[in-house]
C-alpha atoms as a PDB file:
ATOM      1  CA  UNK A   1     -17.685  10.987  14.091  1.00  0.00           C
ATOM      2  CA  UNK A   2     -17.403   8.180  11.714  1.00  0.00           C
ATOM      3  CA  UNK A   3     -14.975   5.367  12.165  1.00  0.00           C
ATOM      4  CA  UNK A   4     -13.229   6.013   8.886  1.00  0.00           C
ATOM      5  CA  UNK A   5     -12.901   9.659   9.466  1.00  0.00           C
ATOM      6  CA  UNK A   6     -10.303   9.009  12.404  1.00  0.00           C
ATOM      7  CA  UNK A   7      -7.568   7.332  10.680  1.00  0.00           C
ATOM      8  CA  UNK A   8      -5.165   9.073   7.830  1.00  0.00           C
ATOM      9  CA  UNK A   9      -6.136   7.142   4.642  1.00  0.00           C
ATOM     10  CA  UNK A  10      -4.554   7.684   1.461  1.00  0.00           C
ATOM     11  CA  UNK A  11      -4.572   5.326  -1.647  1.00  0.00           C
ATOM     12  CA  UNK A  12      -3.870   6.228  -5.164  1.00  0.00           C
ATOM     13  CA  UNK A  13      -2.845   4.860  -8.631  1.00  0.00           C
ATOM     14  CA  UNK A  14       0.444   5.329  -9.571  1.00  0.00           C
ATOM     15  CA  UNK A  15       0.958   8.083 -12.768  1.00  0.00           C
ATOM     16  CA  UNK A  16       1.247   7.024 -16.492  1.00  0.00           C
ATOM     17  CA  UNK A  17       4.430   6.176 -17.866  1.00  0.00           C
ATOM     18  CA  UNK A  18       6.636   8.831 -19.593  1.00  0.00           C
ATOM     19  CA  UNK A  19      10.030   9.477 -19.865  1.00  0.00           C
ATOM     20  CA  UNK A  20      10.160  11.604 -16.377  1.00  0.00           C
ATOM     21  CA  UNK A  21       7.456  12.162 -13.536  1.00  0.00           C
ATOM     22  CA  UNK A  22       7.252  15.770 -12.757  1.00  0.00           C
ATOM     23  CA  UNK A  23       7.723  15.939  -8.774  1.00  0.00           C
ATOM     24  CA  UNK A  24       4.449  18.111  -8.244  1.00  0.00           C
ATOM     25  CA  UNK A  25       1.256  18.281 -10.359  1.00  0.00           C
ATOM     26  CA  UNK A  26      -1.439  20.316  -9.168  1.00  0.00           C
ATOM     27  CA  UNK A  27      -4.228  18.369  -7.998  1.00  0.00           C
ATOM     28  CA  UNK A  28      -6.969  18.549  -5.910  1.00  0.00           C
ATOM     29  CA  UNK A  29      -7.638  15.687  -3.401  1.00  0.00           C
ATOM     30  CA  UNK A  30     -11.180  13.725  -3.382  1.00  0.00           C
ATOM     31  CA  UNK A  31     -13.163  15.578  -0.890  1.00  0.00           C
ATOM     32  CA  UNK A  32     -12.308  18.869  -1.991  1.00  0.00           C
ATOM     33  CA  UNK A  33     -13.128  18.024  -5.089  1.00  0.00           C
ATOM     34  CA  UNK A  34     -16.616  16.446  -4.365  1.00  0.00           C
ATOM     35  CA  UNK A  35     -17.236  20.107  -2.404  1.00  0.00           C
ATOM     36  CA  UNK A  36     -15.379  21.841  -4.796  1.00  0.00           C
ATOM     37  CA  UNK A  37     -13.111  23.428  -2.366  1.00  0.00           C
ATOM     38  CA  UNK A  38     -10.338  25.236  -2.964  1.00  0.00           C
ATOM     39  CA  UNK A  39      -7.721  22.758  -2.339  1.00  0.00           C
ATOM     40  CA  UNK A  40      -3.798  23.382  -1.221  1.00  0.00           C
ATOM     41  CA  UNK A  41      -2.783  20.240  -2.454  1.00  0.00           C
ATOM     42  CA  UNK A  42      -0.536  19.518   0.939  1.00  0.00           C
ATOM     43  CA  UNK A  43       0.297  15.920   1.429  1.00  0.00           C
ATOM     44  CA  UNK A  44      -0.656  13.625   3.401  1.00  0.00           C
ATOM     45  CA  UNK A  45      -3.455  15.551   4.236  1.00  0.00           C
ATOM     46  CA  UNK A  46      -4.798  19.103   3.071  1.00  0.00           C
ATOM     47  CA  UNK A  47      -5.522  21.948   5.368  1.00  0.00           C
ATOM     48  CA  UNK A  48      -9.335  21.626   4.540  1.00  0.00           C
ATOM     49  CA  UNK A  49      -8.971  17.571   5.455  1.00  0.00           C
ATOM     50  CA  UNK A  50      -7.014  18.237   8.194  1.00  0.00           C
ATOM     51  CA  UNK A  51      -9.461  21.216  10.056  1.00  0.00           C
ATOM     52  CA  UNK A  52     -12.262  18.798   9.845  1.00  0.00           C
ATOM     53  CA  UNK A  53     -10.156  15.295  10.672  1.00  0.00           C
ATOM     54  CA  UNK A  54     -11.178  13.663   7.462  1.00  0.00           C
ATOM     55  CA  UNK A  55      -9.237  10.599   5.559  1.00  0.00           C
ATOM     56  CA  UNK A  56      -7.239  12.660   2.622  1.00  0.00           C
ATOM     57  CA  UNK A  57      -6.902  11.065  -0.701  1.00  0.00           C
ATOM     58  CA  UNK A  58      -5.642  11.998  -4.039  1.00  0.00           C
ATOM     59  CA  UNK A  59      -5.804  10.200  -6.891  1.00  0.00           C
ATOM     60  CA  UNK A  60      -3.894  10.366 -10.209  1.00  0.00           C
ATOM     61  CA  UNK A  61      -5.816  10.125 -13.644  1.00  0.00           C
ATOM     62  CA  UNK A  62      -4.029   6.269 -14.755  1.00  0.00           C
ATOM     63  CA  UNK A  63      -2.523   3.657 -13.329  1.00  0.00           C
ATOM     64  CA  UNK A  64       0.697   1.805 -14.091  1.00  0.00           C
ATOM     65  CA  UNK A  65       0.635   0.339 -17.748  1.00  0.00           C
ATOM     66  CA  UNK A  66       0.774  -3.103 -18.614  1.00  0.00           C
ATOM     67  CA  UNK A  67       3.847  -3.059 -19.999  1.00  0.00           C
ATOM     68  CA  UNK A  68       5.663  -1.484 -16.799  1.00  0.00           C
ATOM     69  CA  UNK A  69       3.880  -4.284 -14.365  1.00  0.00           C
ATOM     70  CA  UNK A  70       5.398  -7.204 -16.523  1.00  0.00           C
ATOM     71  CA  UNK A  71       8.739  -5.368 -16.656  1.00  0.00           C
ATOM     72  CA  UNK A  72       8.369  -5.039 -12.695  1.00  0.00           C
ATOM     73  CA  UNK A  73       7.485  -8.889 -12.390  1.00  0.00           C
ATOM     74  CA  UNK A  74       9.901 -10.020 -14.981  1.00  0.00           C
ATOM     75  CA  UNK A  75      12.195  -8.038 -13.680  1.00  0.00           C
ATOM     76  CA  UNK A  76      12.764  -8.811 -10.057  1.00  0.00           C
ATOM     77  CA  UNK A  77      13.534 -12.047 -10.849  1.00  0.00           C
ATOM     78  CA  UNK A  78      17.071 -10.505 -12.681  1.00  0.00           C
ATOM     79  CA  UNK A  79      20.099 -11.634 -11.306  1.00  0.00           C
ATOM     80  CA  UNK A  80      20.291  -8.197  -9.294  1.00  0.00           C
ATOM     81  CA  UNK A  81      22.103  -7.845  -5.750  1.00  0.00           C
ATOM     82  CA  UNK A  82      19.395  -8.837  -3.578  1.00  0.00           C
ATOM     83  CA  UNK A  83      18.326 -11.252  -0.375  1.00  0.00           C
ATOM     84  CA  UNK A  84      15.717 -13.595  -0.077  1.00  0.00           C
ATOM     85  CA  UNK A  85      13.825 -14.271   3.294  1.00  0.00           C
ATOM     86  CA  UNK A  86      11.480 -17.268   3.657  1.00  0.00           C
ATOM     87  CA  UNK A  87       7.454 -16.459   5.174  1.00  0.00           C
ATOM     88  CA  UNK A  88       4.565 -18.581   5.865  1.00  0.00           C
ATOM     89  CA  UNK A  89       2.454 -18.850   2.744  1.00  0.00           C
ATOM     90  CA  UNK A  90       4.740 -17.006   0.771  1.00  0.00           C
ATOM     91  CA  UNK A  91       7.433 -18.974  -1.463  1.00  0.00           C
ATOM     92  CA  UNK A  92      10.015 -16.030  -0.840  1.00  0.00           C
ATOM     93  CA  UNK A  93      10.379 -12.379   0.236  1.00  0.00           C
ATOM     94  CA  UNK A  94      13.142 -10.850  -2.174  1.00  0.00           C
ATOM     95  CA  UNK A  95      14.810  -7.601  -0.678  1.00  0.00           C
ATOM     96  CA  UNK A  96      16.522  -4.915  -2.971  1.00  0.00           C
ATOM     97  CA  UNK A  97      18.270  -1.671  -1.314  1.00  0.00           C
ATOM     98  CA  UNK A  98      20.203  -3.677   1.331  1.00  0.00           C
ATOM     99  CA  UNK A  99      19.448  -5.710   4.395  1.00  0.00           C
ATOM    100  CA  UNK A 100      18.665  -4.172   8.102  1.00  0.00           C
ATOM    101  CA  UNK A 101      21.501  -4.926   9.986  1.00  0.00           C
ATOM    102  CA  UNK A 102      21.270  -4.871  14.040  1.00  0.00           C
ATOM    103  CA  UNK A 103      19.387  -1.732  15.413  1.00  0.00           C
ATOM    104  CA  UNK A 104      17.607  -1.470  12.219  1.00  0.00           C
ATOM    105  CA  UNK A 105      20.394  -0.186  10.564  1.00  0.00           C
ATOM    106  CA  UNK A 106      20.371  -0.376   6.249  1.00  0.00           C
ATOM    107  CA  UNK A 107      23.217  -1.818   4.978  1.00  0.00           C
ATOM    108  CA  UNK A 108      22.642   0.252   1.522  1.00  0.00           C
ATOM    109  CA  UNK A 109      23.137  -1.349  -1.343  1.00  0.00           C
ATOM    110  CA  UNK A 110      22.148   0.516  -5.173  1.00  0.00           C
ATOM    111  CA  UNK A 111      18.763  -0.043  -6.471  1.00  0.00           C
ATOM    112  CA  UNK A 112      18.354  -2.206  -9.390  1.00  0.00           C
ATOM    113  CA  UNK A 113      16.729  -0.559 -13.061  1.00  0.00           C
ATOM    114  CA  UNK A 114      13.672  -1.739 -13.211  1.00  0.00           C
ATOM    115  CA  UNK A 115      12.630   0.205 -10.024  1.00  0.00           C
ATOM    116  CA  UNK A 116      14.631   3.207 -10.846  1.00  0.00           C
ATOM    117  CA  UNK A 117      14.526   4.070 -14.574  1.00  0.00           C
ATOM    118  CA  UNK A 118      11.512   2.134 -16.257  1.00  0.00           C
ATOM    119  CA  UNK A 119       8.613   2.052 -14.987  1.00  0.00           C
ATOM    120  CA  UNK A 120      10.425   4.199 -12.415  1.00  0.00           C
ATOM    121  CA  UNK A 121       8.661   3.059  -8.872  1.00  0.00           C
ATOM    122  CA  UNK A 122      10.829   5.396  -6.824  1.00  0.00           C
ATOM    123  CA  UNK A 123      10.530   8.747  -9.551  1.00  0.00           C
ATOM    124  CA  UNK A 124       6.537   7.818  -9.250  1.00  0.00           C
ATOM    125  CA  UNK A 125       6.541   7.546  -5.408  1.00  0.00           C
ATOM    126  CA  UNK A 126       8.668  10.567  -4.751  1.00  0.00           C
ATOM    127  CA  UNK A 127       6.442  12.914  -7.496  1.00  0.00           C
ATOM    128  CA  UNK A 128       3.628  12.055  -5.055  1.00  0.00           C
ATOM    129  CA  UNK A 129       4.658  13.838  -2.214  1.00  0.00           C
ATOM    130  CA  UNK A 130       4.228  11.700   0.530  1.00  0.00           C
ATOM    131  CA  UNK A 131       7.521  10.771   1.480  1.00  0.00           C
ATOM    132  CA  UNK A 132       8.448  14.657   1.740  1.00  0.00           C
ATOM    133  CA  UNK A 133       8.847  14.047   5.192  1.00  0.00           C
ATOM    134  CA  UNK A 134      11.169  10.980   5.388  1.00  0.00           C
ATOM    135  CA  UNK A 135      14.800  11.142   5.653  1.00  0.00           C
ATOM    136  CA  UNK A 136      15.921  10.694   2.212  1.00  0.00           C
ATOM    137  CA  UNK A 137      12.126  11.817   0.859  1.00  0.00           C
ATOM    138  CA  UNK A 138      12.097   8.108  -0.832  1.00  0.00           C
ATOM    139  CA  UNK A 139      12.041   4.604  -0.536  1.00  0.00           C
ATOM    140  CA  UNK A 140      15.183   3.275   0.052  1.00  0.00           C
ATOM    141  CA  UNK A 141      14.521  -0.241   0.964  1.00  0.00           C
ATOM    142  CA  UNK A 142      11.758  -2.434  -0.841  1.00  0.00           C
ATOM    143  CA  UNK A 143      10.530  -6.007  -0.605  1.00  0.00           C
ATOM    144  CA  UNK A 144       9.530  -7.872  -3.869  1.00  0.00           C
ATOM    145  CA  UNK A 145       6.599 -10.408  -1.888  1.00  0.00           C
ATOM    146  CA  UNK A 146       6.466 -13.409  -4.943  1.00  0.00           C
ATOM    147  CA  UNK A 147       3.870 -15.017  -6.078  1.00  0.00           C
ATOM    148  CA  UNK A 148       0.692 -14.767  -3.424  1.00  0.00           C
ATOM    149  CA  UNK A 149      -1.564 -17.721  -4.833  1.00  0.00           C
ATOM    150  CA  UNK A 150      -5.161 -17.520  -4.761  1.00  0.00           C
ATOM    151  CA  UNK A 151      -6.473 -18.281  -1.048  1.00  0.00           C
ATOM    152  CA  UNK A 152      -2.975 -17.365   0.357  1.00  0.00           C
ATOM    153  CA  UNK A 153      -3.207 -13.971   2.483  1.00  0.00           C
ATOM    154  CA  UNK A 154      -1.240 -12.020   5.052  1.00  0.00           C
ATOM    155  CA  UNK A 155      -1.702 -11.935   8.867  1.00  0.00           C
ATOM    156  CA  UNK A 156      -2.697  -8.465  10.702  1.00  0.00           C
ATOM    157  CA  UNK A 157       0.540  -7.002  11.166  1.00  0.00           C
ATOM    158  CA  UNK A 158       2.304  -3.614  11.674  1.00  0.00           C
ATOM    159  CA  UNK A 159       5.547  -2.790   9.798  1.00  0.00           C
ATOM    160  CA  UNK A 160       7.623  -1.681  12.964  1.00  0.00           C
ATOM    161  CA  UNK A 161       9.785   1.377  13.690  1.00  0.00           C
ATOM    162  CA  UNK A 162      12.861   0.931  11.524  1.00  0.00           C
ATOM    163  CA  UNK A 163      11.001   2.735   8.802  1.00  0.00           C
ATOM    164  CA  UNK A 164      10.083   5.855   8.476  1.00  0.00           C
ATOM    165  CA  UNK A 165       5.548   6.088   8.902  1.00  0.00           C
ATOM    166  CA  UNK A 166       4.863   5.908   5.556  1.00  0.00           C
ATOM    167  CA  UNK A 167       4.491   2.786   3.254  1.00  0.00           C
ATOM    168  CA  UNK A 168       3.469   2.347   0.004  1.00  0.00           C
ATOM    169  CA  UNK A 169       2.263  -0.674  -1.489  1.00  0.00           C
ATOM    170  CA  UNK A 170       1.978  -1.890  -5.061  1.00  0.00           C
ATOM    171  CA  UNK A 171      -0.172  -4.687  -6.230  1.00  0.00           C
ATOM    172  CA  UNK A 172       0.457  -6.702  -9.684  1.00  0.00           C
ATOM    173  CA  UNK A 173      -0.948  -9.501 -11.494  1.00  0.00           C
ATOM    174  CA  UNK A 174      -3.815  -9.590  -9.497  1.00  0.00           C
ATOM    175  CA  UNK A 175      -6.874  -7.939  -7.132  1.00  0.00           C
ATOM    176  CA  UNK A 176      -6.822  -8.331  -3.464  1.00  0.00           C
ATOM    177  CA  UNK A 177      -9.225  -7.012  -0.753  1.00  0.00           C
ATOM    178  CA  UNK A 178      -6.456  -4.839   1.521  1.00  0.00           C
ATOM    179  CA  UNK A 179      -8.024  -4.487   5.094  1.00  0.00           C
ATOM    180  CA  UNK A 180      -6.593  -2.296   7.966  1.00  0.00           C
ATOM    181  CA  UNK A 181      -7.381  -3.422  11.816  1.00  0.00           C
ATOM    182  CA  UNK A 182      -7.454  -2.358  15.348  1.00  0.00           C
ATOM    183  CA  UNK A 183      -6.371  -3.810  18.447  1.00  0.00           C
ATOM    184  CA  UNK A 184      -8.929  -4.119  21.173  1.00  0.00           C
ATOM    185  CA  UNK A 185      -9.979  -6.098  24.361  1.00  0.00           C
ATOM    186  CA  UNK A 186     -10.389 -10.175  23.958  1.00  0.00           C
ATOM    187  CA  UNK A 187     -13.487 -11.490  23.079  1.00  0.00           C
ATOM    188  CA  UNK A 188     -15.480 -14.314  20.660  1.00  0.00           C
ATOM    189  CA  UNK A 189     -14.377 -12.114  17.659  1.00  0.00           C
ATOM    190  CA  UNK A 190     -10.783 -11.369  18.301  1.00  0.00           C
ATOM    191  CA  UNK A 191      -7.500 -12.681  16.453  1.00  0.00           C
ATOM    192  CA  UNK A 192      -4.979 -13.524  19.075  1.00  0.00           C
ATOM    193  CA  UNK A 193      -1.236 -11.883  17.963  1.00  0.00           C
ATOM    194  CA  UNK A 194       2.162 -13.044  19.609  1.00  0.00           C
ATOM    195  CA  UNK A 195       2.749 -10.635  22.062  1.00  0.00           C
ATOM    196  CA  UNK A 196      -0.693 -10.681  23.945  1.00  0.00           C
ATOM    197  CA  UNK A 197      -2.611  -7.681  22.189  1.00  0.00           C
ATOM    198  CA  UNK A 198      -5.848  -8.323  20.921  1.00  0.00           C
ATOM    199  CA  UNK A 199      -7.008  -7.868  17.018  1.00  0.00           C
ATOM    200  CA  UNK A 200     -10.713  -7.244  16.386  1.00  0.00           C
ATOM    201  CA  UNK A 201     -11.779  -9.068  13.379  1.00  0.00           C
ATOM    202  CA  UNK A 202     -13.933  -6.839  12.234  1.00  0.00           C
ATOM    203  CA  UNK A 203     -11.713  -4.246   9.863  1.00  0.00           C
ATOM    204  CA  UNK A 204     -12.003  -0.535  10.829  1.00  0.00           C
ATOM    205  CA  UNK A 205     -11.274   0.238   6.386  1.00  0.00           C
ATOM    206  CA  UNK A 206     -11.685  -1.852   3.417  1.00  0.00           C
ATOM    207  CA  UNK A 207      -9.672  -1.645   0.110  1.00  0.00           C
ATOM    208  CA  UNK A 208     -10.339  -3.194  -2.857  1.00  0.00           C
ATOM    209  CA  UNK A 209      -6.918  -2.963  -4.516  1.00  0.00           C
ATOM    210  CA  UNK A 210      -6.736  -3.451  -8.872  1.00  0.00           C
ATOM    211  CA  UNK A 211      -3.707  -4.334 -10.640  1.00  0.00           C
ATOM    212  CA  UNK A 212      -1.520  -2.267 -10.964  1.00  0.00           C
ATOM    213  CA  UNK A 213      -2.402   0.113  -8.495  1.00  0.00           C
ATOM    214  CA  UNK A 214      -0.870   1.148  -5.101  1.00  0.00           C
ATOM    215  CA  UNK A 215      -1.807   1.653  -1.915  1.00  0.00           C
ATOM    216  CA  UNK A 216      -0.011   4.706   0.865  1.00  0.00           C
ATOM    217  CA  UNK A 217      -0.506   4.037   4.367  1.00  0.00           C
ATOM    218  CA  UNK A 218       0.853   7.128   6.557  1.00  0.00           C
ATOM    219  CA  UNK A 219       0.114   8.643   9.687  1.00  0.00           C
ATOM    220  CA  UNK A 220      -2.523   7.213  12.826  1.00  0.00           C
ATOM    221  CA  UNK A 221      -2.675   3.992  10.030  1.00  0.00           C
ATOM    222  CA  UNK A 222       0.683   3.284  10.124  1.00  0.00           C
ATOM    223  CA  UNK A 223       1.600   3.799  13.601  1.00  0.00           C
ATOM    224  CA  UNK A 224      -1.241   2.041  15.796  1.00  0.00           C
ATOM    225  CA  UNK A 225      -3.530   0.161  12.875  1.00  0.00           C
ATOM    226  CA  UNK A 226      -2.379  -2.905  11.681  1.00  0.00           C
ATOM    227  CA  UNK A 227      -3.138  -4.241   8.035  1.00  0.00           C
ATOM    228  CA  UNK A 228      -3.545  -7.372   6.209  1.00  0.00           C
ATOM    229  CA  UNK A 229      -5.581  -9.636   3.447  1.00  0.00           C
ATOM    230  CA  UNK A 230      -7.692 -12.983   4.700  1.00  0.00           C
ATOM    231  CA  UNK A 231      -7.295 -15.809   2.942  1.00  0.00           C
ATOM    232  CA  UNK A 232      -9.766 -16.311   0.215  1.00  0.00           C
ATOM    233  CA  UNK A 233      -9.315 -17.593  -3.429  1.00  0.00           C
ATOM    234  CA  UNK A 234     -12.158 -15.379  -4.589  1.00  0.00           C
ATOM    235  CA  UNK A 235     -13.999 -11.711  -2.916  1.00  0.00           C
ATOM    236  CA  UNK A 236     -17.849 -11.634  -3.556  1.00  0.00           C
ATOM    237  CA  UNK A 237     -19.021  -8.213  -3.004  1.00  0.00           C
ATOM    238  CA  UNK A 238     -22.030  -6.945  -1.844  1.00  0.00           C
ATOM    239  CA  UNK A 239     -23.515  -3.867  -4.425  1.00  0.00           C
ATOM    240  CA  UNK A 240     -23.939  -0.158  -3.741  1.00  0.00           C
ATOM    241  CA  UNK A 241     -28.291   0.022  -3.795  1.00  0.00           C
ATOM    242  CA  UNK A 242     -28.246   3.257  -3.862  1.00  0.00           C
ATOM    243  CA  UNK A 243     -28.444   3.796  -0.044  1.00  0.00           C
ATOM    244  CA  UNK A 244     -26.051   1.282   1.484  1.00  0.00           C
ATOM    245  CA  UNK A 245     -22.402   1.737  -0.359  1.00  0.00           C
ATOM    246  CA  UNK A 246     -20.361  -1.354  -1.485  1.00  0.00           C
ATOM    247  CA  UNK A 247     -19.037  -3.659   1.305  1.00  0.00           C
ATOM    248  CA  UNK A 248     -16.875  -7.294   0.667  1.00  0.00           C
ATOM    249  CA  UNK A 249     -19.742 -10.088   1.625  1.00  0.00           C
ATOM    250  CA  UNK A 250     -19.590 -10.930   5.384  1.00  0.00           C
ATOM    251  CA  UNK A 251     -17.719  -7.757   6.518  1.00  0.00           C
ATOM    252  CA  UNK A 252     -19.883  -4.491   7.223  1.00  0.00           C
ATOM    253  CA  UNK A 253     -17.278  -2.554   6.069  1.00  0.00           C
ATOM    254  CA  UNK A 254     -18.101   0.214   3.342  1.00  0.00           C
ATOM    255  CA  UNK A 255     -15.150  -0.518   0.256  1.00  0.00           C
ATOM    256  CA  UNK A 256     -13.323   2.477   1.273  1.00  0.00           C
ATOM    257  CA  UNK A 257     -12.458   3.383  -2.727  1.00  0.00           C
ATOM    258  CA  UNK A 258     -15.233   2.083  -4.703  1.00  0.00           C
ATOM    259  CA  UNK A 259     -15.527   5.316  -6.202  1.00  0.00           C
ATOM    260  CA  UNK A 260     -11.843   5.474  -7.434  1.00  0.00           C
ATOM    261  CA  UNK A 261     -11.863   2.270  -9.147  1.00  0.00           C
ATOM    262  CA  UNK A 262     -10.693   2.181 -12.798  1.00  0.00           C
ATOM    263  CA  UNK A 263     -10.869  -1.037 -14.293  1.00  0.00           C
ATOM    264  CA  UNK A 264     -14.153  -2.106 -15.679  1.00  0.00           C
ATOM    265  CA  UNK A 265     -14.614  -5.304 -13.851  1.00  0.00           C
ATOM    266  CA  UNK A 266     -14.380  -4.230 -10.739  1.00  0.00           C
ATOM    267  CA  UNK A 267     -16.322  -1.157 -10.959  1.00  0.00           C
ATOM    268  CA  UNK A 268     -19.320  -3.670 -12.541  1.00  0.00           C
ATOM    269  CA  UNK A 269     -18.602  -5.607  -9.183  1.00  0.00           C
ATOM    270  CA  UNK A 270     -19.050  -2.504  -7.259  1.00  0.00           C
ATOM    271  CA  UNK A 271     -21.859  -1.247  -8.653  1.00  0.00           C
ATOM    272  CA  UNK A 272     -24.224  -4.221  -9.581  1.00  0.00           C
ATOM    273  CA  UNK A 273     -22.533  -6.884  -7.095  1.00  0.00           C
ATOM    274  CA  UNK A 274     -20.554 -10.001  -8.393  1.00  0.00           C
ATOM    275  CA  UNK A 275     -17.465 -12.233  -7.381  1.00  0.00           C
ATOM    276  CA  UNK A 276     -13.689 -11.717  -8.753  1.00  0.00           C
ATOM    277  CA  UNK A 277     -11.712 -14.545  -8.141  1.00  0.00           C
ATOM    278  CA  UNK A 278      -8.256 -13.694  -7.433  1.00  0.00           C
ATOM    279  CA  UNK A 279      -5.452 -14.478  -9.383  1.00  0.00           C
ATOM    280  CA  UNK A 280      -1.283 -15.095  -9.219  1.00  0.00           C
ATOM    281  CA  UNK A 281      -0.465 -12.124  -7.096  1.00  0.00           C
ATOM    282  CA  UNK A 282       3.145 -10.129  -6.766  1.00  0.00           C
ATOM    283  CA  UNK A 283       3.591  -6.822  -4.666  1.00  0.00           C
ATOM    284  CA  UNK A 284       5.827  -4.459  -3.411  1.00  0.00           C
ATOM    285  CA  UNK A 285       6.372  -3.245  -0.511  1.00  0.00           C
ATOM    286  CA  UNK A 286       8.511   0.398  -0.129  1.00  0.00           C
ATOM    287  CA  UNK A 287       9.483   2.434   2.586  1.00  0.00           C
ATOM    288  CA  UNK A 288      12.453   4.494   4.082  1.00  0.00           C
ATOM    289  CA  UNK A 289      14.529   3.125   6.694  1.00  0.00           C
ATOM    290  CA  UNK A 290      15.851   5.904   8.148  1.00  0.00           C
ATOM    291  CA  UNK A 291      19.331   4.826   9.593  1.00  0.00           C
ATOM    292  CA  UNK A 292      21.948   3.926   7.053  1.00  0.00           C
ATOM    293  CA  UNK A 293      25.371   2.265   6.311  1.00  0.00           C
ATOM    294  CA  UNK A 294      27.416   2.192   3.457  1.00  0.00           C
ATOM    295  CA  UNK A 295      29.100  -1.594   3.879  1.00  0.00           C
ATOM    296  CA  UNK A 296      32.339  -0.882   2.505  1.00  0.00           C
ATOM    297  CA  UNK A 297      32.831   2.023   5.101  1.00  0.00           C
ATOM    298  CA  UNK A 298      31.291  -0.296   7.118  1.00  0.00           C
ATOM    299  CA  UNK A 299      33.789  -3.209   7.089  1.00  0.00           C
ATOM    300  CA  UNK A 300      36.762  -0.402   6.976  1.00  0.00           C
ATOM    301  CA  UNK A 301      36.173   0.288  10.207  1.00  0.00           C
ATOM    302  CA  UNK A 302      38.730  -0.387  12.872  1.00  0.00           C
END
């Protein structure tokens, strides 16, 4: 059994815009497709994934246009309810939805426009199916990360249990080579964490993630993998041949959806090898926290 085939991977672009996201589409996911299977179209993962323990992925025809990425970017820095939080690397963290509270509690707070009407993040999110399962069966809380410079990157890390296992992430401005990790037993090529486990080095999946495009991570992924992006101002990738698939130079890790790519510079890196230097990049970062709190009922109490 290959190494990708035990983890639940799904990554996807997000829908056009329009004036409302249907919440189902019929679609077929990847590997039905490629066997032209009759497909169910279940999320996270389709009966004929599931049976044989493969990664399920579905893909939407476009991603995100330019116009809703620079209304995202220009518009999380509106003066809307919202709380910053410091991180190595990164100038600020800005926090929309409301802050967790002790015992991972959401102090709920409303959403601001520019994630619920146009371009409509949560509408997009929810018409792909894959928070069906959380409480509210949408993000609820989400994390603005500002302005990743080129050479700036983000430890190995796991997102925790306050949220619900599913997380979506959305990349603007800018590429960035997403990597997901394991934990292991010490030796010469292991990444020391804080409380005493073990990261191997070497990533178990690769992602090469465009503008504009986002990201799912559900399942086995979420819940024992860890992910994160090294610190490099540039990614230099190795070409498919023919008989070895694309891999990011220095990592033998096959780029997990090289065939999904959609912008014409990085499919040309893909397919005949080349560098792309990365840019000014801004993501977000949504999931469902599943325990609640209105704060005016909140401070009404007793």
């Amino acid at each position: 059994m290959s190494a990708q085939s035990q983890y639940n991977y799904n990554a996807m672009q997000m829908p056009p815009d329009g004036p409302r996201v249907p919440r189902r589409t019929p679609m077929a996911c990847q590997f039905c497709r490629g066997r032209k299977l009759k497909c169910d179209g279940v999320r996270p993962s389709c009966a004929n994934c599931n049976r044989r323990g493969f990664p399920c992925v579905y893909v939407p025809v476009k991603p995100l246009a330019r116009a809703g990425e620079n209304w995202l970017i220009g518009g999380s820095s509106c003066g809307v309810r919202s709380y910053f939080i410091a991180t190595r690397n990164i100038r600020l963290h800005k926090i929309t939805g409301g802050q967790l509270a002790a015992k991972n509690v959401l102090m709920i707070q409303p959403m601001p426009s520019f994630v619920t009407t146009f371009p409509g993040i949560i509408p997009r999110l929810e018409a792909t199916g894959m928070f069906r399962s959380s409480a509210h069966q949408a993000p609820n809380h989400i994390i603005m990360n500002e302005k990743y410079l080129p050479g700036q990157g983000i430890m190995p890390h796991q997102d925790g249990p306050a949220y619900h296992p599913v997380v979506a992430t959305i990349s603007l401005g800018s590429h960035t080579a997403f990597h997901y990790y394991r934990y292991k037993a010490q030796d010469a090529n292991s990444i020391d964490v804080e409380d005493g486990r073990i990261i191997d080095s070497t990533p178990v999946l690769s992602v090469l993630l465009e503008p504009r495009s986002v990201i799912i991570t559900t399942g086995n992924f979420y819940t024992s993998y860890l992910h994160g992006i090294q610190e490099l101002t540039e990614d230099t990738i190795v070409a498919n041949d023919g008989i070895n698939q694309p891999k990011f130079e220095g990592l033998d890790t096959t780029i997990a959806n090289w065939k999904m790519l959609a912008g014409s510079e990085t499919r040309s890196a893909v397919m005949t090898g080349g560098t792309l230097k990365r840019g000014v990049r801004y993501s977000l970062t949504c999931r469902d926290v599943e325990n609640v709190a209105n704060i005016k009922s909140f401070l009404n109490r007793g």
